[in-house]
N, C-alpha and C. Protein backbone atom coordinates (compact mmCIF):
# COMPACT_ATOMS: atom_id res chain seq x y z
N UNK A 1 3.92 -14.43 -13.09
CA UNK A 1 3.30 -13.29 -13.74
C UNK A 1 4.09 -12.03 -13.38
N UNK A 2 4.79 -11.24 -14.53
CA UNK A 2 4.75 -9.85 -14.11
C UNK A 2 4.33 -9.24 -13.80
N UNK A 3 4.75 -8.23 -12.46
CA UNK A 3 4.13 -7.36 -12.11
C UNK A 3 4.44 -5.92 -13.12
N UNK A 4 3.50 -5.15 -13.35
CA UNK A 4 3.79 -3.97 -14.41
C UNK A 4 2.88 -2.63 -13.57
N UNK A 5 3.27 -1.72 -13.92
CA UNK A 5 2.20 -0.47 -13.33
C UNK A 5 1.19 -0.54 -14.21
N UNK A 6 1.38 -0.78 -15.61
CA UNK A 6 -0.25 -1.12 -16.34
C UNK A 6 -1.17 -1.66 -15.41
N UNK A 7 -0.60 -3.07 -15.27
CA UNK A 7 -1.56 -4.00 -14.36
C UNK A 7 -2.14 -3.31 -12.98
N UNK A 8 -1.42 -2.97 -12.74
CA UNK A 8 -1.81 -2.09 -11.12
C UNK A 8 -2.34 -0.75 -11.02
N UNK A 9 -2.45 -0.28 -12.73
CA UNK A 9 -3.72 0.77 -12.82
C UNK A 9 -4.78 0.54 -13.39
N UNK A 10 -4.81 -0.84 -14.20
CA UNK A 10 -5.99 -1.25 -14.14
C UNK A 10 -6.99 -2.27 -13.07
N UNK A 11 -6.11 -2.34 -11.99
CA UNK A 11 -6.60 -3.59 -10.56
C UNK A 11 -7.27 -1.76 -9.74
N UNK A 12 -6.07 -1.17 -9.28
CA UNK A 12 -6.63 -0.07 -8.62
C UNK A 12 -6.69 1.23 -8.93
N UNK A 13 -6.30 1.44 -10.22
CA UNK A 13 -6.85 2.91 -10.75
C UNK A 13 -5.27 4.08 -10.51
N UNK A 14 -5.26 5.02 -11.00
CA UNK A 14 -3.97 6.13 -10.95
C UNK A 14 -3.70 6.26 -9.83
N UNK A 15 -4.73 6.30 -8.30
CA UNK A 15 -4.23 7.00 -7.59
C UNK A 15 -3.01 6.39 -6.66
N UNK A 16 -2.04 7.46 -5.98
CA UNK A 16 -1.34 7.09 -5.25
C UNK A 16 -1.74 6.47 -3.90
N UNK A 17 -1.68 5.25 -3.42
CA UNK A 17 -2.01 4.04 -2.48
C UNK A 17 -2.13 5.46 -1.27
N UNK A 18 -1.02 6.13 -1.11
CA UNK A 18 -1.03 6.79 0.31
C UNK A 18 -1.55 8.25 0.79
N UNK A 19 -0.99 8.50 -0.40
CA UNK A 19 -1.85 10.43 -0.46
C UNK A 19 -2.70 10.39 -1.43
N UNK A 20 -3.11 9.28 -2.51
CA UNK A 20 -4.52 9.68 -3.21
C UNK A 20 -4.48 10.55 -4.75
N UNK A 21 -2.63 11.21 -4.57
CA UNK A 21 -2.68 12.03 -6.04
C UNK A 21 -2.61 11.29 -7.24
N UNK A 22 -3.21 11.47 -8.16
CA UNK A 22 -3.03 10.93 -9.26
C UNK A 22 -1.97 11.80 -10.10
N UNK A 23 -0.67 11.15 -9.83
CA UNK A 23 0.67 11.65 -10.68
C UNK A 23 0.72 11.41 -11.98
N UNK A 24 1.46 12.57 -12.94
CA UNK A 24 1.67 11.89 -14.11
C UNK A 24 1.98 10.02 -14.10
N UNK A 25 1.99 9.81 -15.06
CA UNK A 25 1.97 7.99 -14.99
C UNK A 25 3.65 7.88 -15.18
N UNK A 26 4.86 8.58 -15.20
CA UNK A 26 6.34 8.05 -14.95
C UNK A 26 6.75 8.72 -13.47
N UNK A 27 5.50 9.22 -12.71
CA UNK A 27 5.99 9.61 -11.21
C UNK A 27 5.12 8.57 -10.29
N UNK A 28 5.01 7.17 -11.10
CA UNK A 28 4.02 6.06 -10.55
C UNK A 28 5.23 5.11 -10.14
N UNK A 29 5.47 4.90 -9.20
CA UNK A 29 5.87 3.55 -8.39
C UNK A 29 5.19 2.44 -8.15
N UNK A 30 5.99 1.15 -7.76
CA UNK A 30 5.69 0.50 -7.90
C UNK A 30 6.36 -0.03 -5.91
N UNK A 31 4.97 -0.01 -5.20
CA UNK A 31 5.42 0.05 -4.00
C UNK A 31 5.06 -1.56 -2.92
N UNK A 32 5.99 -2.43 -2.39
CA UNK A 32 5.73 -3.30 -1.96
C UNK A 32 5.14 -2.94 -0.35
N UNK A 33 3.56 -3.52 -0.29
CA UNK A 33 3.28 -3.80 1.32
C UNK A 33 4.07 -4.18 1.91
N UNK A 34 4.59 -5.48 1.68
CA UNK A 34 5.73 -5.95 2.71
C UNK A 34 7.27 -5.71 1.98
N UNK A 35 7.86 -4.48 2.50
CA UNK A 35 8.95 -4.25 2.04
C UNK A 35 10.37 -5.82 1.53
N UNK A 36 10.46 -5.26 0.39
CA UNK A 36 11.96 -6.40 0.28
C UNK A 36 12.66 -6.54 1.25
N UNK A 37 12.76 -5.84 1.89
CA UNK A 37 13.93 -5.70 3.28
C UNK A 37 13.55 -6.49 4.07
N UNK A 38 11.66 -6.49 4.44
CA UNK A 38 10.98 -7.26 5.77
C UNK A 38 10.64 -8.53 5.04
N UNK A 39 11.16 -8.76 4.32
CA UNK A 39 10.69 -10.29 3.24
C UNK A 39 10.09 -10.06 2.32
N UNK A 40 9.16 -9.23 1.88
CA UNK A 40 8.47 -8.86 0.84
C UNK A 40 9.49 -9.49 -0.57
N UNK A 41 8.12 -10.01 -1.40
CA UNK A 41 8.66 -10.01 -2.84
C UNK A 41 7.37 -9.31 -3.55
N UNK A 42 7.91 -9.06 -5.19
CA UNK A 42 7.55 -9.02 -5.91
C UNK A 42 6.33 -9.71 -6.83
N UNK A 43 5.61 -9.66 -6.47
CA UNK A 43 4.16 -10.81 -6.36
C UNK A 43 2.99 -9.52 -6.26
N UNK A 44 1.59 -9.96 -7.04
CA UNK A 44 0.49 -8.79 -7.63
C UNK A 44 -0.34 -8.32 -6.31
N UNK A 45 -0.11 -9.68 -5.60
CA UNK A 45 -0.56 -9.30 -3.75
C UNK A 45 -0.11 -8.06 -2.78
N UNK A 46 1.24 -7.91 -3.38
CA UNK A 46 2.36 -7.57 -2.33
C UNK A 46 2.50 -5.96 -3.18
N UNK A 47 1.52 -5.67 -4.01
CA UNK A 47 2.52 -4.00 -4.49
C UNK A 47 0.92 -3.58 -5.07
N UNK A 48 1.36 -2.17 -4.84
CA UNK A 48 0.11 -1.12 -5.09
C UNK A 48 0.98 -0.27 -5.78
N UNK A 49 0.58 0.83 -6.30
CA UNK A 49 0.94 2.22 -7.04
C UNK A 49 1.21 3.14 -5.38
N UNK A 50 2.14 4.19 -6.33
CA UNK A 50 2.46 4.84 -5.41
C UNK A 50 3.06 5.82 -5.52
N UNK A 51 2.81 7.16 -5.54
CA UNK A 51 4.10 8.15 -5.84
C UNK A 51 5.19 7.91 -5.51
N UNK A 52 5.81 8.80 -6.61
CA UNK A 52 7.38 8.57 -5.85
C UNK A 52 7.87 9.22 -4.63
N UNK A 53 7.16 10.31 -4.22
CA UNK A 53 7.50 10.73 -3.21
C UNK A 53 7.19 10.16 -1.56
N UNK A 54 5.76 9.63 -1.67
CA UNK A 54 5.42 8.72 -0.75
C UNK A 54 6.10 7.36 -0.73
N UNK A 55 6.69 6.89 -2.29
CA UNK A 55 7.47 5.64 -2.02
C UNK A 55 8.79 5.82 -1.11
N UNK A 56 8.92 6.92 -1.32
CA UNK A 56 10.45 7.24 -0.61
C UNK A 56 10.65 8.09 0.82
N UNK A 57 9.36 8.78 1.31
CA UNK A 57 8.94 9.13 2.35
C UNK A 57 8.87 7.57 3.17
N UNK A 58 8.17 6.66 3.16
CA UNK A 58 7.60 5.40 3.63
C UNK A 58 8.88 4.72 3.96
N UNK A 59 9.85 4.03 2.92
CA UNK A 59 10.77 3.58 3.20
C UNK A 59 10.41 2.35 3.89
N UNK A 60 10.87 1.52 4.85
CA UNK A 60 10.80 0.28 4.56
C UNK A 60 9.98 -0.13 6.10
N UNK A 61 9.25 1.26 6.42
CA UNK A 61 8.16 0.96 7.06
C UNK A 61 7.38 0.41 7.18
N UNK A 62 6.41 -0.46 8.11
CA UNK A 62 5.16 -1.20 7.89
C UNK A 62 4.00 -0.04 7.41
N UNK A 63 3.53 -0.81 6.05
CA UNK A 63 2.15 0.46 5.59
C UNK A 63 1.31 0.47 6.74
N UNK A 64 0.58 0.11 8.02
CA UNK A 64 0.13 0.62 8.96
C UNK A 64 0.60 1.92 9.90
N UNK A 65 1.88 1.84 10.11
CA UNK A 65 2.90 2.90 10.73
C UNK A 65 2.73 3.94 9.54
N UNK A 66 3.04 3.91 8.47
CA UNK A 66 2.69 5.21 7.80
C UNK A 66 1.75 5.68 7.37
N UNK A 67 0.65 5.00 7.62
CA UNK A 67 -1.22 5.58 7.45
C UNK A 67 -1.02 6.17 8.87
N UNK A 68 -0.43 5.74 9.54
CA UNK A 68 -0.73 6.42 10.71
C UNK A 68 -0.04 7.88 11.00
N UNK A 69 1.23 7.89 10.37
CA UNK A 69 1.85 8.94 10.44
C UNK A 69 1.07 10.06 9.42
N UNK A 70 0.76 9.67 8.14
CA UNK A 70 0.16 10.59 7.45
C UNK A 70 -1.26 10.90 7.85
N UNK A 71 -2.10 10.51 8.47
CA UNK A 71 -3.50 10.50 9.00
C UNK A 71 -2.68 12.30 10.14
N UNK A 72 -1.83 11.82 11.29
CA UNK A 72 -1.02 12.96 12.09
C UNK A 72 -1.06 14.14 11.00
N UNK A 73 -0.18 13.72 9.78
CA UNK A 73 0.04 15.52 9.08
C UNK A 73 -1.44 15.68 8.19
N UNK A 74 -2.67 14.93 8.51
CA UNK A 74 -3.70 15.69 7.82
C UNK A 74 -4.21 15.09 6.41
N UNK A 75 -3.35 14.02 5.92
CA UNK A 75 -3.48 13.46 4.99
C UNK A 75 -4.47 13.09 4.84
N UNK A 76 -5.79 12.78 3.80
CA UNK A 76 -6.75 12.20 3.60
C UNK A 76 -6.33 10.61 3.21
N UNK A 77 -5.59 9.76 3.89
CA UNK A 77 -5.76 8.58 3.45
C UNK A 77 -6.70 7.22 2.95
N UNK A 78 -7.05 6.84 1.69
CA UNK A 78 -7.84 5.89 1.84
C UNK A 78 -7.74 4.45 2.38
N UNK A 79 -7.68 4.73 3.99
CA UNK A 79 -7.67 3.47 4.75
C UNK A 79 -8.49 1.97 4.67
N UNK A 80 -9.22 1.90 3.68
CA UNK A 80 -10.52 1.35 3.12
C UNK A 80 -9.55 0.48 2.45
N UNK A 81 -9.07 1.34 1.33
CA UNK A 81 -8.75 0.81 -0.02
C UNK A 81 -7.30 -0.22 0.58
N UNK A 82 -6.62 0.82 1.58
CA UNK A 82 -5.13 0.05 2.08
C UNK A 82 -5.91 -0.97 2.86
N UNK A 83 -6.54 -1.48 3.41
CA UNK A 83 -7.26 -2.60 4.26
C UNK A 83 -7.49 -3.74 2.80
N UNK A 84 -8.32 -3.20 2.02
CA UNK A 84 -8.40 -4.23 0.69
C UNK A 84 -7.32 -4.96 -0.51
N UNK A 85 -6.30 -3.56 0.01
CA UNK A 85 -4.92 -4.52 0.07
C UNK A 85 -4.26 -5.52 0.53
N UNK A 86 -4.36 -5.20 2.11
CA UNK A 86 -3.54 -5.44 2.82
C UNK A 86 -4.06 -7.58 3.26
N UNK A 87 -5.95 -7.28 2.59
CA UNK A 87 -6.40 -8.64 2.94
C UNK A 87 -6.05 -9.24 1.68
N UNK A 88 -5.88 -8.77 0.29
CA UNK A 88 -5.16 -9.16 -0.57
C UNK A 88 -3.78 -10.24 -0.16
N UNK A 89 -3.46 -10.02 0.67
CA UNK A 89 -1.62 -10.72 1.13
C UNK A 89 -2.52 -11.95 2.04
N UNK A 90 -3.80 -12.32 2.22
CA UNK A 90 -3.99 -12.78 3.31
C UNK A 90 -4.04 -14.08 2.70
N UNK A 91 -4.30 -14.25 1.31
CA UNK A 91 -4.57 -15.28 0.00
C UNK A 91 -3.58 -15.64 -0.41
N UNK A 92 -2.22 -15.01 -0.14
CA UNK A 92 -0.81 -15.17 -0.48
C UNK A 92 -0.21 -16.50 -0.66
N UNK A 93 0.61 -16.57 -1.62
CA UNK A 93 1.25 -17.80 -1.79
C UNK A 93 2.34 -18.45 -0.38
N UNK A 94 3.14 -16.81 -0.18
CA UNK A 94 4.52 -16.53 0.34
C UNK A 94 3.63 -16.33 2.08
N UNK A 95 4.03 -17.23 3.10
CA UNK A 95 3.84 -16.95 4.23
C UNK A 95 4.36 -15.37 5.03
N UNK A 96 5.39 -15.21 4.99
CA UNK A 96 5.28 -13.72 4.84
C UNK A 96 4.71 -12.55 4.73
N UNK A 97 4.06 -12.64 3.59
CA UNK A 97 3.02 -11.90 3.02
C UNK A 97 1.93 -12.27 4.24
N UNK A 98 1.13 -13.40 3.90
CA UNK A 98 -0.09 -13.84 5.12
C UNK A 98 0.29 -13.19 6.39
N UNK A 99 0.82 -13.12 6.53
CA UNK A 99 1.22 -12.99 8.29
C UNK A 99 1.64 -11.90 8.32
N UNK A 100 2.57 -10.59 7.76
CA UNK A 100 2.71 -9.53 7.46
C UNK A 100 1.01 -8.70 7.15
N UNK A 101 0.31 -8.76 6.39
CA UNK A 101 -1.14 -8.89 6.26
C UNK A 101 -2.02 -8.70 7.25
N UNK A 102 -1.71 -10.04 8.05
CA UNK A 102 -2.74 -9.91 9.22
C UNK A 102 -2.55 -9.08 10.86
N UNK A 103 -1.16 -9.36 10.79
CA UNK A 103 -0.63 -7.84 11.51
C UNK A 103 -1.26 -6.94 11.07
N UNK A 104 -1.04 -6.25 10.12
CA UNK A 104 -1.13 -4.73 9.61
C UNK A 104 -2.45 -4.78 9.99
N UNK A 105 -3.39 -5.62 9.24
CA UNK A 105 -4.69 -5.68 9.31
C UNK A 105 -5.22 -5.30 10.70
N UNK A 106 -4.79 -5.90 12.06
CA UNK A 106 -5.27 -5.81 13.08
C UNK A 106 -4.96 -4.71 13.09
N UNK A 107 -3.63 -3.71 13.54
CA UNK A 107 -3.03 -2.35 13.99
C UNK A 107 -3.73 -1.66 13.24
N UNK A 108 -4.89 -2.13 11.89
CA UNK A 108 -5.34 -0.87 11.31
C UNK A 108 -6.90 -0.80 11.51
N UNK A 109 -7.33 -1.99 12.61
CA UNK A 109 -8.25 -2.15 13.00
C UNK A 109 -9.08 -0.92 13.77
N UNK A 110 -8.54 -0.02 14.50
CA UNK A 110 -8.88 0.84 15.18
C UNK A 110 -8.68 2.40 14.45
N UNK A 111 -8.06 2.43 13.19
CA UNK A 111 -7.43 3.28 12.66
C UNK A 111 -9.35 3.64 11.93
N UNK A 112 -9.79 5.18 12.14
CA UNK A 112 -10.82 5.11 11.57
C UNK A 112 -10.17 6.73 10.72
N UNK A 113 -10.25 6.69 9.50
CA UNK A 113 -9.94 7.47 8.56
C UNK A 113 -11.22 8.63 8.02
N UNK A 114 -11.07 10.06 7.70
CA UNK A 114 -12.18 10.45 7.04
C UNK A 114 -12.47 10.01 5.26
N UNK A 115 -13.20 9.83 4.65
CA UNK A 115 -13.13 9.82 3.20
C UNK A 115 -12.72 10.56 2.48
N UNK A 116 -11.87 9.99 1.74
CA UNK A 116 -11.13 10.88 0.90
C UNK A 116 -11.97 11.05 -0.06
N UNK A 117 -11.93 12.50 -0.46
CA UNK A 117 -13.16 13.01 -2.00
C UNK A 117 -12.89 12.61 -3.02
């Protein structure tokens, strides 16, 4: 199955996975939890929406390390929604994913976020 940003604004809606803005729809990325670099593929588990600017701020960071960094500059992150991701990979085909997943999952265990409006 292709992955498309259609599909991934109708699974989770416009907003950007990390800061929450809803960008015009050609400043929408297409951002892998488990980076290509750390094994990540291309699979409906493994990618959320994402600005482009947070796609490229993040870089090939674990998404726990950068909820955490943006939570530091004040960011309203929805840590909720990245957790309902992140157990998304836990169903995974690709071992990788599973296990990438349940890391994050734990390190974001303690991570308590305010709600984003």
């Amino acid at each position: 199955m292709a992955v498309t940003v259609e599909m991934l604004l109708e699974r989770d809606g416009p907003a950007c996975a990390w800061c929450g803005r809803a960008p015009w729809r050609r400043d929408l990325t297409l951002e892998h939890l488990v980076p290509r670099s750390r094994g990540g593929h291309l699979t409906p588990e493994n990618v959320v929406l994402a600005c482009g600017r947070c796609n490229r701020r993040r870089g090939a960071r674990p998404a726990d390390a950068y909820v955490r960094e943006l939570l530091r500059d004040g960011v309203a992150v929805d840590v909720e929604g990245l957790r309902t991701a992140l157990r998304r990979l836990l169903d995974a085909d690709r071992r990788v994913h599973r296990e990438a997943g349940q890391r994050q999952l734990e390190r974001l265990r303690s991570v308590d976020a305010p709600v984003r409006p």
